[in-house]
Protein backbone atom coordinates (compact mmCIF):
# COMPACT_ATOMS: atom_id res chain seq x y z
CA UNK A 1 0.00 0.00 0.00
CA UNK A 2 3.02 2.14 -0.87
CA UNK A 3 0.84 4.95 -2.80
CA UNK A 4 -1.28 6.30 -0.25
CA UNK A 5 -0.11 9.03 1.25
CA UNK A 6 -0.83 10.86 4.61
CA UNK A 7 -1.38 14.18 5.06
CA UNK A 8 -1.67 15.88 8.74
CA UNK A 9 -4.05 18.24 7.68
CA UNK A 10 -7.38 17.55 9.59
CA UNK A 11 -10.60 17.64 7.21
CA UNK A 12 -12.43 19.64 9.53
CA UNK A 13 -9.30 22.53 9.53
CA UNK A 14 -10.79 22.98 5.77
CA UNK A 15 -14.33 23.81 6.47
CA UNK A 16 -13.09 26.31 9.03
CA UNK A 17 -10.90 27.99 6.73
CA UNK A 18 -13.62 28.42 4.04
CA UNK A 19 -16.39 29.64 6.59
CA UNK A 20 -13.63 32.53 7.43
CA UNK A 21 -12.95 32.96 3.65
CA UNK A 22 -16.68 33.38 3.47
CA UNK A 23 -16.67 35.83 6.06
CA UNK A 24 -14.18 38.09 4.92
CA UNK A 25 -15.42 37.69 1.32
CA UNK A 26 -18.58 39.24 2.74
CA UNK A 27 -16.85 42.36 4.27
CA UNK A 28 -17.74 45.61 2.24
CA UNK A 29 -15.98 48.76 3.01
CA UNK A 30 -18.95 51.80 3.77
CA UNK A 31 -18.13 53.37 0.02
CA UNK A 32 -18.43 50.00 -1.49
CA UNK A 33 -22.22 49.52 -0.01
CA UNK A 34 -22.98 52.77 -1.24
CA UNK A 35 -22.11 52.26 -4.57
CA UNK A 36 -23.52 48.70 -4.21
CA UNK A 37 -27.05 50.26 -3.20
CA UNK A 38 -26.83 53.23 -5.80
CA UNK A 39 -25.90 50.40 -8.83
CA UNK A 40 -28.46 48.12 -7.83
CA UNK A 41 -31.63 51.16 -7.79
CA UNK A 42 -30.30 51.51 -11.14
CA UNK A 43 -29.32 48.22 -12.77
CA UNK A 44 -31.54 46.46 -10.14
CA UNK A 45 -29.55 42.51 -9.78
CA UNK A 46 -27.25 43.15 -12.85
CA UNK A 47 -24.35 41.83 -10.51
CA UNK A 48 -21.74 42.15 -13.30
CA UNK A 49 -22.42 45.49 -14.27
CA UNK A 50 -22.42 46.80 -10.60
CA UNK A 51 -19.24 44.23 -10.27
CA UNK A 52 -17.11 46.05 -13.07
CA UNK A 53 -17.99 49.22 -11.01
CA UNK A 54 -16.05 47.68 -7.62
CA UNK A 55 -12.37 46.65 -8.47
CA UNK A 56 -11.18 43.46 -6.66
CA UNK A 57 -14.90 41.97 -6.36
CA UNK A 58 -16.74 39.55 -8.43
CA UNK A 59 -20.54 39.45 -9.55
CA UNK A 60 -21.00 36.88 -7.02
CA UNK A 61 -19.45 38.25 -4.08
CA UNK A 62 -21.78 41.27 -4.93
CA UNK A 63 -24.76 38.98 -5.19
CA UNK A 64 -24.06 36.90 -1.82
CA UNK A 65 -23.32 40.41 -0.15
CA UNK A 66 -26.34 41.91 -1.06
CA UNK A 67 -28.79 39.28 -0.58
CA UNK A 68 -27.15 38.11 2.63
CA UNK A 69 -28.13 42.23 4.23
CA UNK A 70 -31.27 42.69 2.07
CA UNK A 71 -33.16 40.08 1.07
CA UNK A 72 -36.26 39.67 3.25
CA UNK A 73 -36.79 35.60 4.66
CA UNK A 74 -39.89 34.51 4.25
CA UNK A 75 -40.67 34.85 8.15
CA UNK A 76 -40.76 38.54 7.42
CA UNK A 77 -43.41 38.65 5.00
């Protein structure tokens, strides 16, 4: 059984590192919500246009940002 290999690295250390990574993927600076807000009343959920607007952030990181702070759950309805 000479080609498995071990690794130290325990399984759970990689679901801890991509909930942070989610977290700080989520973390918009106050002039970055602002223009966020101001693209969307405009382009409404273009997330690529308002993307090419914010250098360093993708359409998706827009789209998880905004829905995570504005979307309204169905308990609030």
């Amino acid at each position: 059984m000479g080609g498995l290999q071990h690794t130290s690295q325990d399984p759970s250390e990689d679901s801890t590192k991509d909930a942070k990574d989610e977290k700080s993927e989520l973390e918009f600076s106050e002039d970055e919500v602002s223009l966020v807000a101001r693209m969307f009343s405009l382009v409404g959920k273009r997330w690529g246009l308002i993307a090419g607007r914010i250098p360093g952030r993708s359409a998706e990181e827009i789209k998880k940002y905004w829905t995570s702070k504005y979307s309204i759950s169905s308990s609030e309805r």
